[in-house]
C-alpha atoms as a PDB file:
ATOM      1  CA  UNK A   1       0.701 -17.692   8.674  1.00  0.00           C
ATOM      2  CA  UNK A   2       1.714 -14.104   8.825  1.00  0.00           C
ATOM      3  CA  UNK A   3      -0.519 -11.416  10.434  1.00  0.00           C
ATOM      4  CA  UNK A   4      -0.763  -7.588   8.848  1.00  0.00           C
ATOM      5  CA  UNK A   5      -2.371  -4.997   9.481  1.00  0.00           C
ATOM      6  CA  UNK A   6      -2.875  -1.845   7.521  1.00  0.00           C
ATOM      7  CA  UNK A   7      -4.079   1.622   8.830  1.00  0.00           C
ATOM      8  CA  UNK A   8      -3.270   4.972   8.155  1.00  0.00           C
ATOM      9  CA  UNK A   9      -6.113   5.373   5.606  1.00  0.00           C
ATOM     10  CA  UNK A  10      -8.932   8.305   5.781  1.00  0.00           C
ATOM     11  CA  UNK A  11     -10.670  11.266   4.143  1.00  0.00           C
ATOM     12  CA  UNK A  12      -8.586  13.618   2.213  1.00  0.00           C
ATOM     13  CA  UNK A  13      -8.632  16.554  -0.736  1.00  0.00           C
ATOM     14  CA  UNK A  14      -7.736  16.248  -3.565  1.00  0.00           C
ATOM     15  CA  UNK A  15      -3.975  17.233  -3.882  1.00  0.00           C
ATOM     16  CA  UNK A  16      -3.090  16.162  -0.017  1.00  0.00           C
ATOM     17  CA  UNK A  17      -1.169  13.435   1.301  1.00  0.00           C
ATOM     18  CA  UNK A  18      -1.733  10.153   3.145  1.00  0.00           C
ATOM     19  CA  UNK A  19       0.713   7.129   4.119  1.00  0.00           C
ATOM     20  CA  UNK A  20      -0.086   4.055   4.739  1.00  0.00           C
ATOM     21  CA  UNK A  21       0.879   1.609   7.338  1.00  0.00           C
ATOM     22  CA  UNK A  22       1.319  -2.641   7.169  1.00  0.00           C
ATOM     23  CA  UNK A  23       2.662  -4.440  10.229  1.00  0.00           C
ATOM     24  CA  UNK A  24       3.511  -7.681   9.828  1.00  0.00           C
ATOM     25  CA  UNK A  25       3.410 -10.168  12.861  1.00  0.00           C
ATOM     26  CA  UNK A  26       6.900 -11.555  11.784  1.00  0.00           C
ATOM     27  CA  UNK A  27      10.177 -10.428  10.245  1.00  0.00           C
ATOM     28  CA  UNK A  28       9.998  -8.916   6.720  1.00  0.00           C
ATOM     29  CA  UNK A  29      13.368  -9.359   6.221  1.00  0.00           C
ATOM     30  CA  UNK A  30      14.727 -11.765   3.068  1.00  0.00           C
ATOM     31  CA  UNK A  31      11.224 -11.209   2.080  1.00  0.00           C
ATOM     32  CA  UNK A  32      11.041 -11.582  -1.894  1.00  0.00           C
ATOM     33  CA  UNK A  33       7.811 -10.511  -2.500  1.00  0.00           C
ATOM     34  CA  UNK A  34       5.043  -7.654  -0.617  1.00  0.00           C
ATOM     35  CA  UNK A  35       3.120  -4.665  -1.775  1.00  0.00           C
ATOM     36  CA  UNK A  36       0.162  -2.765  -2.233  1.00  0.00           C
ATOM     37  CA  UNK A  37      -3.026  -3.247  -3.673  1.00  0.00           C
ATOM     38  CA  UNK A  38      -5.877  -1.423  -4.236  1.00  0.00           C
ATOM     39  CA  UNK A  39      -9.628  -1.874  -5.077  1.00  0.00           C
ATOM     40  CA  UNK A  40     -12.302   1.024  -5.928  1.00  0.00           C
ATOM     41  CA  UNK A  41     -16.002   0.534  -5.712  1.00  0.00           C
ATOM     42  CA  UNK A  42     -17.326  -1.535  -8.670  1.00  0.00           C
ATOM     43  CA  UNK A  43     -13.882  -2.515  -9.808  1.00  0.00           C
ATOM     44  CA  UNK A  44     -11.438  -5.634  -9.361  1.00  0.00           C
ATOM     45  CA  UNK A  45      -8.472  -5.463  -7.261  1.00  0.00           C
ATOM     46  CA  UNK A  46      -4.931  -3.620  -8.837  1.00  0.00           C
ATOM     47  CA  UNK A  47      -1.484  -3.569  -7.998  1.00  0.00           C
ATOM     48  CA  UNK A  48      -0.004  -0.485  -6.541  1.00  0.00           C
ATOM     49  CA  UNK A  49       3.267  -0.816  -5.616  1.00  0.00           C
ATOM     50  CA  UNK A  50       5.161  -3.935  -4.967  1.00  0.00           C
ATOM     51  CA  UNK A  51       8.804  -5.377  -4.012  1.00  0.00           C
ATOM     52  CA  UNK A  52      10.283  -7.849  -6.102  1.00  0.00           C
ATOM     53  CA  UNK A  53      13.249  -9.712  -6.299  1.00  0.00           C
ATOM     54  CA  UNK A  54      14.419  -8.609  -2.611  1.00  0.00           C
ATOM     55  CA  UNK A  55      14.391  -5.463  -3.811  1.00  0.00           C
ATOM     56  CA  UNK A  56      13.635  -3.312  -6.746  1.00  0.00           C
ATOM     57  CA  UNK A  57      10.628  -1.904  -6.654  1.00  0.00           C
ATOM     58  CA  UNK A  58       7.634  -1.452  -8.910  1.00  0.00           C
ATOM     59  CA  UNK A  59       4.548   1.038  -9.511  1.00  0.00           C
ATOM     60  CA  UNK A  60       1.180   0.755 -11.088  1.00  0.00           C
ATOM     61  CA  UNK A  61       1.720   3.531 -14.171  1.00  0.00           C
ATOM     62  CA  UNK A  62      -1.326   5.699 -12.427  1.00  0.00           C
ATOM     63  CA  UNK A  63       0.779   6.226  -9.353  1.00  0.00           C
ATOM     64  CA  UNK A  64       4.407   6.872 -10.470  1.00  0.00           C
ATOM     65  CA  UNK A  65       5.891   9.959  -9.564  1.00  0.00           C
ATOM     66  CA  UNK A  66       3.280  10.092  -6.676  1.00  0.00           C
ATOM     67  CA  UNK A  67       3.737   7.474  -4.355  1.00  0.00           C
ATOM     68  CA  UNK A  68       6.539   5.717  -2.771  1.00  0.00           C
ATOM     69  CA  UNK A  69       6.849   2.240  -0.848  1.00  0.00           C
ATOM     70  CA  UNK A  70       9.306   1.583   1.643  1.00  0.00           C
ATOM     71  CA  UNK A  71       9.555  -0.239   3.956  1.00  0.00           C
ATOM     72  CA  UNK A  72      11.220  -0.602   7.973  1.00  0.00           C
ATOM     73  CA  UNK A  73      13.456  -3.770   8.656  1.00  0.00           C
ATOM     74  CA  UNK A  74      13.386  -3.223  12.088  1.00  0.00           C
ATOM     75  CA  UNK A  75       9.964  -2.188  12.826  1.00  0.00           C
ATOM     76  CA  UNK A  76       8.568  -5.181  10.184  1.00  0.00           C
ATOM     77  CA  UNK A  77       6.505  -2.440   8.825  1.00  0.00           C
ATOM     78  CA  UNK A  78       6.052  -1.297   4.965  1.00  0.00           C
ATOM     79  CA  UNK A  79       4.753   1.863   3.941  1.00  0.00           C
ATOM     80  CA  UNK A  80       3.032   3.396   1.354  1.00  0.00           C
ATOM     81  CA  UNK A  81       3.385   7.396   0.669  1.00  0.00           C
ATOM     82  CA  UNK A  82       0.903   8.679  -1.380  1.00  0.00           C
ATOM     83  CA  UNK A  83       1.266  12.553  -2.514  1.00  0.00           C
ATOM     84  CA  UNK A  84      -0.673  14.317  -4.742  1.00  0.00           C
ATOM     85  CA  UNK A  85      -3.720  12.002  -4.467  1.00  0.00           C
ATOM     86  CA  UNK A  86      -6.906  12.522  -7.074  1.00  0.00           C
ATOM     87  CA  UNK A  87     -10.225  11.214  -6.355  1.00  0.00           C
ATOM     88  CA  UNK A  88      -9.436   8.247  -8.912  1.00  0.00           C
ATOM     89  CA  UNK A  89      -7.036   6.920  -5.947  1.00  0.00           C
ATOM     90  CA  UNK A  90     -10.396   6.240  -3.703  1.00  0.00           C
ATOM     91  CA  UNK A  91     -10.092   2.801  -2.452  1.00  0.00           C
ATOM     92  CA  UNK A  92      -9.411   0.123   0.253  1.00  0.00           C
ATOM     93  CA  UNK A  93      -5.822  -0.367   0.223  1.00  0.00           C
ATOM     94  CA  UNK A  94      -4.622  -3.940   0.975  1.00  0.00           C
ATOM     95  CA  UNK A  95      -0.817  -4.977   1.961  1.00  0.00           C
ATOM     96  CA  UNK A  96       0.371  -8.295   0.856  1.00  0.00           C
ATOM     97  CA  UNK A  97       3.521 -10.505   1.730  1.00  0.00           C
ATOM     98  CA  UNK A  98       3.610 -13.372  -0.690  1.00  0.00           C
ATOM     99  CA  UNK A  99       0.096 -15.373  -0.066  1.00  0.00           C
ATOM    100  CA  UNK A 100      -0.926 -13.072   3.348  1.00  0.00           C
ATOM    101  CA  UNK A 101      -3.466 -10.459   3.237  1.00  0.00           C
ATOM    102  CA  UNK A 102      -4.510  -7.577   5.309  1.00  0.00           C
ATOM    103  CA  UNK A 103      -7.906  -6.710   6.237  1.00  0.00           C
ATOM    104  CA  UNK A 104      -7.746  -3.414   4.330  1.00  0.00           C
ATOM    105  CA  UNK A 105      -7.676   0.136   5.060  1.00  0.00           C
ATOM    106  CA  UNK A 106      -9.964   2.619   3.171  1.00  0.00           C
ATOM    107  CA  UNK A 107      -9.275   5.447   1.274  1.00  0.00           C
ATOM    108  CA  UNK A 108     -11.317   8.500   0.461  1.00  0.00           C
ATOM    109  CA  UNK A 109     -10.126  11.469  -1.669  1.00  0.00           C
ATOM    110  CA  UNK A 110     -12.953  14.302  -2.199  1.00  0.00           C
ATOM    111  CA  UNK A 111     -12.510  16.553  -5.411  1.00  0.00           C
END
């Protein structure tokens, strides 16, 4: 079973940037499937930003335009650049690659 590990999260105004970090224990590589989740206080887990099909990528409509996965082959790290944040992005960010989950890295934007 693959290991990740997010970090990267903290406190941050509204209108600043963060990005995220998820290092996986193996290769990423040919990986079909990984992204980004996201769950505020009181509310269920939602999708962020994921890879699909090898490749293209997809965004939740509240964070298009302001945040931007990628990811690094060689490092078998994916990232998560988040711009322009509002206090609606406040959460613990998860990464995911296929049924593997990290332990979560919080978020915190003050208005």
């Amino acid at each position: 079973q693959v290991q990740l590990m997010e970090s990267g999260g903290g406190l941050v105004q509204a209108g600043g940037s963060l990005r995220l970090s998820c290092a996986a224990s193996r290769s990423i590589a040919n990986i079909d499937n990984m992204g980004w989740y996201r769950q505020a206080p009181g509310k269920e887990r939602e999708l962020v930003a994921e890879i699909i099909n090898y490749g293209r990528i997809i965004y939740a409509d509240s964070v298009k335009n302001r945040f931007t996965l990628s990811r690094d082959i060689g490092k078998n790290t994916m990232y998560l650049q988040m711009d322009s944040l509002k206090p609606d992005d406040t959460g613990v960010y998860y990464c995911r690659l296929r049924a593997a989950w990290g332990q979560g890295t919080l978020v915190t934007v003050s208005s």
